[in-house]
Protein backbone atom coordinates (compact mmCIF):
# COMPACT_ATOMS: atom_id res chain seq x y z
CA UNK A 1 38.02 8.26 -14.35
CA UNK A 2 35.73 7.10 -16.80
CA UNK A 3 35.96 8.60 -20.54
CA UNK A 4 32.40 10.91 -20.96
CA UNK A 5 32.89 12.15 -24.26
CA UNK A 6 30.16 11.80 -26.02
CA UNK A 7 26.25 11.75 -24.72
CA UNK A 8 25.45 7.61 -24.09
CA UNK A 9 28.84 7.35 -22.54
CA UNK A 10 27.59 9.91 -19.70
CA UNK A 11 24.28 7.64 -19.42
CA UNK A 12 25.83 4.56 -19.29
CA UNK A 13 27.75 5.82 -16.68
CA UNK A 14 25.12 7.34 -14.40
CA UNK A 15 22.94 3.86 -15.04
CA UNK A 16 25.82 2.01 -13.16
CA UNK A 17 26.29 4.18 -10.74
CA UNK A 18 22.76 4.85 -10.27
CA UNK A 19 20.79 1.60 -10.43
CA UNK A 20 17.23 1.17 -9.89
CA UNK A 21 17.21 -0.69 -7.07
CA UNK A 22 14.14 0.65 -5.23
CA UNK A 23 10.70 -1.45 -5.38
CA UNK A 24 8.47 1.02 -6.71
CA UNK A 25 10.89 2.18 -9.19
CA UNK A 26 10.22 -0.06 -12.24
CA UNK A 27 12.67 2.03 -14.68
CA UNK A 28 15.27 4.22 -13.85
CA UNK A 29 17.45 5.71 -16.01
CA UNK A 30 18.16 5.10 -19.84
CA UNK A 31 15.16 5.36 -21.24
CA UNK A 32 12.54 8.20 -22.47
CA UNK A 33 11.59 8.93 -18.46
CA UNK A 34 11.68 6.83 -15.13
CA UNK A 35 9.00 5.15 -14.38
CA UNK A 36 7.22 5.11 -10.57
CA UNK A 37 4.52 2.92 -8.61
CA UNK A 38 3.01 5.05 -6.49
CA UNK A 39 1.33 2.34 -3.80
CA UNK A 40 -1.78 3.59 -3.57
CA UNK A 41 -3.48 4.85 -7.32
CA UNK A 42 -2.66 1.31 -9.12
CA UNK A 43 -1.14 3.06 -12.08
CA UNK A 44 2.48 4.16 -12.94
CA UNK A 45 3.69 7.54 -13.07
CA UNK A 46 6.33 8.54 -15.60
CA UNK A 47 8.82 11.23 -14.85
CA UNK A 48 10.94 13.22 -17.70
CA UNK A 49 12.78 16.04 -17.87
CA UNK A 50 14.28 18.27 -20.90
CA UNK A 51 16.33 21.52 -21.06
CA UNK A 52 16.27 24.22 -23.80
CA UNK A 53 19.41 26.97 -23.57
CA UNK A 54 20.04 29.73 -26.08
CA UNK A 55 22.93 29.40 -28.77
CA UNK A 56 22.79 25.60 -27.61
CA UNK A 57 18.96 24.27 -29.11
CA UNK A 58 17.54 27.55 -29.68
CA UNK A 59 18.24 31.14 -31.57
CA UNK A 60 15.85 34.02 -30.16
CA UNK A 61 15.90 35.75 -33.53
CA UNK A 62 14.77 32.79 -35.13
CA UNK A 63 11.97 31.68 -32.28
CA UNK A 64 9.12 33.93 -31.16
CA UNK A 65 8.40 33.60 -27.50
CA UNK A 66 5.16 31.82 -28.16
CA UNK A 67 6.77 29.09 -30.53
CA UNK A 68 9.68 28.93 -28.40
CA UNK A 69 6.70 27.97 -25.51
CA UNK A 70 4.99 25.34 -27.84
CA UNK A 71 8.41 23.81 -28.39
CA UNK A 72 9.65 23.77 -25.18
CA UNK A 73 7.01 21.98 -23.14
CA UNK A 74 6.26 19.30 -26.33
CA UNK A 75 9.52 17.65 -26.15
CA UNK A 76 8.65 16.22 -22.77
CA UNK A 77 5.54 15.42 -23.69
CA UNK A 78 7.18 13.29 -26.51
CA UNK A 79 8.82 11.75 -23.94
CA UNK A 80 5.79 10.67 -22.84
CA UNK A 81 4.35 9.37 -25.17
CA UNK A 82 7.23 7.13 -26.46
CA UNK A 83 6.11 5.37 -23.36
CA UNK A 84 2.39 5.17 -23.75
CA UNK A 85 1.53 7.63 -20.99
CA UNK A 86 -1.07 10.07 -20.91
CA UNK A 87 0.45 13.52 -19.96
CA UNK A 88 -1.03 15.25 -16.53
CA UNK A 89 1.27 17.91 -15.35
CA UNK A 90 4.43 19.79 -15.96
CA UNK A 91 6.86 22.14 -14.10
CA UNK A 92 9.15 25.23 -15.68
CA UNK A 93 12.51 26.59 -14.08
CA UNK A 94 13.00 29.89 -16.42
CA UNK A 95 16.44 31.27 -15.97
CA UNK A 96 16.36 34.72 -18.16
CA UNK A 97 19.05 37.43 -18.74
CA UNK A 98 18.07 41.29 -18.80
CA UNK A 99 15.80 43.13 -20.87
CA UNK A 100 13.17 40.60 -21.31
CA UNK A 101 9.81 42.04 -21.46
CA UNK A 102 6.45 41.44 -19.97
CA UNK A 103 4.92 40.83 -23.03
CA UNK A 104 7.83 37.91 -24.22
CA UNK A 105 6.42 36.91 -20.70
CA UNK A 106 3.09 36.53 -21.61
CA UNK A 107 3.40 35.34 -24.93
CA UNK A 108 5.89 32.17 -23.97
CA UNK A 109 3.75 31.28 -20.98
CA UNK A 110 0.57 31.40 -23.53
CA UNK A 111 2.75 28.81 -26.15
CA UNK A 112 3.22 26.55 -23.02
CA UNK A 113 0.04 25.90 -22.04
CA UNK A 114 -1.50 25.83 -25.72
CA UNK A 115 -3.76 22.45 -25.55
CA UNK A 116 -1.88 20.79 -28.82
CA UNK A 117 1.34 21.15 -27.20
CA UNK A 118 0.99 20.49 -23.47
CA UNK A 119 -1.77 18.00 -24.31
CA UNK A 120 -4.17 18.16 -21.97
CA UNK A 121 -0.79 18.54 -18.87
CA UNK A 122 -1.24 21.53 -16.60
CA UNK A 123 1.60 23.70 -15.34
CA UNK A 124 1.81 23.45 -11.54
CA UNK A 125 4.50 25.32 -10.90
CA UNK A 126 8.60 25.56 -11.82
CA UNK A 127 10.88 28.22 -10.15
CA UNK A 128 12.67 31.91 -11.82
CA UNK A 129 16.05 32.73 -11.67
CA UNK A 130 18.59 35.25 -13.14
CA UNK A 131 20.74 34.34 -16.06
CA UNK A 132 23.87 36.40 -17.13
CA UNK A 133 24.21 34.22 -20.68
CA UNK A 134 20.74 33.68 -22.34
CA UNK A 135 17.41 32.04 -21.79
CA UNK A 136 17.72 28.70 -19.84
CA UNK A 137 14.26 26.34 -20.12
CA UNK A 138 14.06 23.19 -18.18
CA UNK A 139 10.59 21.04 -17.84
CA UNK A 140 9.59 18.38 -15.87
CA UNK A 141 6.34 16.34 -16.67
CA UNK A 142 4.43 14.08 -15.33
CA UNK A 143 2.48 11.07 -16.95
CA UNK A 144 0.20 8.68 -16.44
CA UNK A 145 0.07 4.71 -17.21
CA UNK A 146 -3.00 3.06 -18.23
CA UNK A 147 -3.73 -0.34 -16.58
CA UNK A 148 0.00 -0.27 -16.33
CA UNK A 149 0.63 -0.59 -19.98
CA UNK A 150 4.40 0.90 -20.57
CA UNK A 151 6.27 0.90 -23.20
CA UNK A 152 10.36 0.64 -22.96
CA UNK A 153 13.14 0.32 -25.29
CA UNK A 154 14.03 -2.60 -24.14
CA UNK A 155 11.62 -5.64 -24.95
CA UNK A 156 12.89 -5.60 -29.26
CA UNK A 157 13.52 -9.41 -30.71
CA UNK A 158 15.65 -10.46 -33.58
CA UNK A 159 13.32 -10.48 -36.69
CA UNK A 160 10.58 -8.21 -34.91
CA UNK A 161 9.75 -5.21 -37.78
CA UNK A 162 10.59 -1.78 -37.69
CA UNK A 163 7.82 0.97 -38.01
CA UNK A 164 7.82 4.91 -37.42
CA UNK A 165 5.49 7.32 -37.43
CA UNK A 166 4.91 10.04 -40.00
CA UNK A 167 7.63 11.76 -41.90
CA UNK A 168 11.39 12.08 -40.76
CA UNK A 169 13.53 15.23 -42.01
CA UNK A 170 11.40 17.84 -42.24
CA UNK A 171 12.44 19.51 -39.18
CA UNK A 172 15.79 19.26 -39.89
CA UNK A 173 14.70 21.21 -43.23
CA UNK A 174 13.20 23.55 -41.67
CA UNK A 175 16.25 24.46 -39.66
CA UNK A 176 18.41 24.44 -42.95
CA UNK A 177 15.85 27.31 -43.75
CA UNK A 178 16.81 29.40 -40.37
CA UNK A 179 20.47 28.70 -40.98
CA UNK A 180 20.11 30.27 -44.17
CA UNK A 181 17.82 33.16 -43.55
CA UNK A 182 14.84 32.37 -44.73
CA UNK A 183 12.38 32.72 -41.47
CA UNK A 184 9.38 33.64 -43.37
CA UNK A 185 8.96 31.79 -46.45
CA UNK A 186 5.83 31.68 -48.59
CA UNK A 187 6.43 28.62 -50.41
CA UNK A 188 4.09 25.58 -48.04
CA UNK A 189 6.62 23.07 -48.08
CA UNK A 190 8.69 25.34 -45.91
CA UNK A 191 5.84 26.86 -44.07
CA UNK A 192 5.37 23.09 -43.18
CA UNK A 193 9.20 22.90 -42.35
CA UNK A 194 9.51 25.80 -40.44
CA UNK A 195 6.42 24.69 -38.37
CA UNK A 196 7.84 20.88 -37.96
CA UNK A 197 11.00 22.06 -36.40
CA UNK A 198 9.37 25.71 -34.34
CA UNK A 199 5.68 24.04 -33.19
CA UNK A 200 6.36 19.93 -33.12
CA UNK A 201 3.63 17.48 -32.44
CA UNK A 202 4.16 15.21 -29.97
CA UNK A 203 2.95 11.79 -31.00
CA UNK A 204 0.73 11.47 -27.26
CA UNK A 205 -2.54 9.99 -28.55
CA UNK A 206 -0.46 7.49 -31.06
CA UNK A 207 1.72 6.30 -28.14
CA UNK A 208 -1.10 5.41 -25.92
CA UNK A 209 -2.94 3.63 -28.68
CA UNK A 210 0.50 1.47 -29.24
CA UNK A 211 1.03 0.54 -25.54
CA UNK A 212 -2.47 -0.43 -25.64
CA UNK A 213 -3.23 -2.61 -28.29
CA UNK A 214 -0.81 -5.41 -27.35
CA UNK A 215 0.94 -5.86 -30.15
CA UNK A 216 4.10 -3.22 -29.43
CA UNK A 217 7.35 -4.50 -28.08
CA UNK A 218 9.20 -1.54 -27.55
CA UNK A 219 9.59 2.07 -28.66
CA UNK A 220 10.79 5.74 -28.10
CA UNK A 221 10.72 8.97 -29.64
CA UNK A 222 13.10 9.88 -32.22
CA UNK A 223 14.82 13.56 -30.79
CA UNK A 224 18.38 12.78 -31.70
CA UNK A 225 17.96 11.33 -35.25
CA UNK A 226 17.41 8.10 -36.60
CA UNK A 227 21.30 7.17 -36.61
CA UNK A 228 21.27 8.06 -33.09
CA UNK A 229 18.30 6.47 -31.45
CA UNK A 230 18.01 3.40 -33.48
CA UNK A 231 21.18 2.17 -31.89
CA UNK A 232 19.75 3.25 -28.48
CA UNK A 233 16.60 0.96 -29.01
CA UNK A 234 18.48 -1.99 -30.19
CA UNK A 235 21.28 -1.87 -27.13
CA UNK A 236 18.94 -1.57 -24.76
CA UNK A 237 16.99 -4.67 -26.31
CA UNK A 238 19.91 -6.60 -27.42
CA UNK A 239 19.46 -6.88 -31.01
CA UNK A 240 20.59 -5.15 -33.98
CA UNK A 241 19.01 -3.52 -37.02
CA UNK A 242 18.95 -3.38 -40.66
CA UNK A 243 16.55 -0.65 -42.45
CA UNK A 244 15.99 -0.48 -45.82
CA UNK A 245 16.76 3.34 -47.20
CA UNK A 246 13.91 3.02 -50.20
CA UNK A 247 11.20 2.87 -47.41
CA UNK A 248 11.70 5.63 -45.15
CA UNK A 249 8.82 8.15 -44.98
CA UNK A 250 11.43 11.27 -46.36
CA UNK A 251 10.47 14.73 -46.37
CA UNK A 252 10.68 14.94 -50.37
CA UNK A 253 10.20 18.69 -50.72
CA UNK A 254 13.45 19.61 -49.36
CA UNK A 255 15.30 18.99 -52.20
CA UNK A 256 13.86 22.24 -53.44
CA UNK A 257 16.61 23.99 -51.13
CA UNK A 258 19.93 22.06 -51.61
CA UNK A 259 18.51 19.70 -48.82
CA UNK A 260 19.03 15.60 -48.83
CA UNK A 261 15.89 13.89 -47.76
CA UNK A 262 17.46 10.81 -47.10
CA UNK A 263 20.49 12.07 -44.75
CA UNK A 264 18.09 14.23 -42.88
CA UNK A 265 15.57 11.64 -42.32
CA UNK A 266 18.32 9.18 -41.08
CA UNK A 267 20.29 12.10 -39.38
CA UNK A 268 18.62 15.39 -38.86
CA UNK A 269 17.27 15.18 -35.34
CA UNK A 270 13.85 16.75 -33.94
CA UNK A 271 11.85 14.67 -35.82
CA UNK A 272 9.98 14.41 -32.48
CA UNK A 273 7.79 10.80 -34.25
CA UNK A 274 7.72 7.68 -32.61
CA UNK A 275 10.12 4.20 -33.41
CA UNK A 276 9.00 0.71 -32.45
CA UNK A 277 9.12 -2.64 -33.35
CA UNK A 278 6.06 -5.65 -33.51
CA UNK A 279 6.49 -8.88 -34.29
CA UNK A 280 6.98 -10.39 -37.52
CA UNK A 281 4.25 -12.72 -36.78
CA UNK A 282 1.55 -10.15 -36.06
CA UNK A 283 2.32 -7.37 -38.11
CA UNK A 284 -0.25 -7.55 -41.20
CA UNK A 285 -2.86 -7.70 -38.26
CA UNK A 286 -0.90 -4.64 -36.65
CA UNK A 287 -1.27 -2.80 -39.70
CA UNK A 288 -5.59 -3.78 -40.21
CA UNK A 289 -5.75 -2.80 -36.88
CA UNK A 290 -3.81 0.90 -36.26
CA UNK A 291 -6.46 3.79 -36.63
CA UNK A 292 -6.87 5.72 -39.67
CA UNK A 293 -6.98 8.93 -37.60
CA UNK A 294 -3.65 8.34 -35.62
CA UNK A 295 -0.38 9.59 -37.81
CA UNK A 296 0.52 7.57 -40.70
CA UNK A 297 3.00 4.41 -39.80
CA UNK A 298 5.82 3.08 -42.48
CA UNK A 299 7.48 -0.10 -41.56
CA UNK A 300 11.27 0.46 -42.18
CA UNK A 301 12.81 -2.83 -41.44
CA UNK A 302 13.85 -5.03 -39.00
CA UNK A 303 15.85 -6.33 -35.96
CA UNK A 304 18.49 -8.60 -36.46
CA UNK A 305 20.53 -11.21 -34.20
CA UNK A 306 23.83 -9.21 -34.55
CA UNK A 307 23.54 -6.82 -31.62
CA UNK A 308 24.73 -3.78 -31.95
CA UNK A 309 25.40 -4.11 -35.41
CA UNK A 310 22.88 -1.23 -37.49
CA UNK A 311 22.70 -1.57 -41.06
CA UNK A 312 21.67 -0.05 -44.11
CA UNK A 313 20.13 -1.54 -47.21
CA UNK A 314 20.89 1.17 -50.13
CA UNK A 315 20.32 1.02 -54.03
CA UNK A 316 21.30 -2.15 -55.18
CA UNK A 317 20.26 -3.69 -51.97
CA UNK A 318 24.16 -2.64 -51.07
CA UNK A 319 24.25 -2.92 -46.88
CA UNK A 320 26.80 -0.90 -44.91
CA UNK A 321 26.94 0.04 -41.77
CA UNK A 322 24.41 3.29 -40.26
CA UNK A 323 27.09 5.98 -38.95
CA UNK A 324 25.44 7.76 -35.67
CA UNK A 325 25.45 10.89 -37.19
CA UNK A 326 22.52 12.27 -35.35
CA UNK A 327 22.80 15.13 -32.35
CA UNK A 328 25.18 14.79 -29.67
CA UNK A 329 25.58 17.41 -27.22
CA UNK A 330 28.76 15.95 -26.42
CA UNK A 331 30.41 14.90 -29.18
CA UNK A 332 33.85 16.60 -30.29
């Protein structure tokens, strides 16, 4: 019996055992969704899926029904767009214990089809069922290629540079704030914490813009933390990493509440922003050429020949090795 103890154990194992070996099945699993030729439309579809459970990624006294709506169908859509595909539709399976109202109904149902977070997907359907130990969310959404432009996490070179969108930590500082009671602050920093990790974006219009313009190798969202998905990209691509700690885009205001920037933007998770590489070669024309209006992009470093080996460029220009401190559901 094979050891599944921590979370890319269990996927290695279901990618052996499960191998895409069907023609119009151009990516199975291990990466942000599976990708599907339909036959007839001349596009791809993209297929994800993501749960939510309470007391596991989720505290009802900390998450209004509407937010908890919001947050729950944008992490697929993330999916999504770590792949360059437009979202179209979504599914919900609810399972929900006793005692929840009409109106907590209404109001999560309302969150999940708000335009900025289902962007522009419809809900088409899902299923209900009793639970007897919380609320239980899972989605399913559906996306769309364009002129077959996709984006995997495979495709990264040695020497290729490092980039990710907007600013990493600040949801994991806004869940510091939950964990220490403070749910309503008044202070914007945190407002903009609390709302990073309650209400994320999901990067859709950036991650069609990279899978079109030609000059992206590979990407995927960052959900589990930078110390966590880095390694991801770079063993599905072969390569290793080394990122230089100076140039990460930190969330700097944390440090008002006992918070770290650095560790959270390496290790906090949620970040829900996008990761992927371009070539050496055509990255100042990369740069000239990303839109103003998209989110901001910071290039972070590079991949390396050593695969699997991550590193870390500190003060001093001191390297050690990046521990995968990120989330794990599995991990002991």
């Amino acid at each position: 019996m094979p050891d599944l103890t921590g979370e890319n154990k269990i996927i290695r194992f279901l990618q052996t055992r499960y191998p895409a070996n069907s023609a119009r099945l151009k990516k199975g699993i291990g990466d942000d969704a599976a990708v599907i030729e339909t036959g007839r439309s001349g596009e791809y579809w993209l297929v994800t899926t993501d749960m939510l459970l309470e007391g596991v990624d989720f505290r009802r006294e900390w998450t209004p029904p509407r937010l908890l709506g919001r947050k729950a169908v944008a992490v697929n859509m993330s999916d999504l767009a770590a792949m360059g595909a437009r979202p179209r539709f979504f599914v919900v399976s609810l399972a929900l214990p006793s005692g929840i109202s009409e109106g907590w109904m209404r109001a999560f149902y309302d969150g999940l089809t708000e335009p900025e977070s289902a962007q522009g997907a419809r809900l088409i359907g899902g299923d209900l069922s009793r639970s007897k130990s919380g609320i239980g969310i899972s989605i399913t959404a559906l996306g769309e290629s364009l002129r077959r432009k996709v984006l995997y996490r495979s495709g990264g070179k040695a020497g290729d540079l490092l980039y990710v969108t907007g600013c990493l930590g600040r949801s994991g500082a806004g869940l510091k704030l939950l964990r220490t009671g403070d749910a309503r602050p008044r202070a914007r920093a945190k407002r903009d914490a609390l709302r990073s990790h309650q209400t994320p974006s999901p990067r859709c219009e950036a991650g069609v813009w990279l899978a079109q313009c030609g000059f992206v190798r590979c990407m995927m969202d960052l959900s589990d933390g930078l110390s966590m998905d880095l390694p991801r990209m770079c063993a599905a691509s072969g390569v290793g990493a080394e990122i230089r700690l100076a140039d990460l885009p930190v969330f700097e205001e944390s440090r008002q509440w006992g918070c770290d920037p650095a560790e959270l933007a390496l290790h906090g998770g949620e970040d829900y922003e996008l990761l992927f590489a371009v070539s050496k070669s055509k990255g100042r024309q990369f740069e000239k050429l990303y839109p103003a209006k998209l989110p901001k992009i910071t290039k972070i470093g590079e991949m390396t020949d050593a695969a699997g080996a991550i590193g870390i460029l500190g003060p001093g220009n001191r390297r050690r090795r990046l521990p995968e401190h990120g989330y794990d559901h599995f991990r002991r």
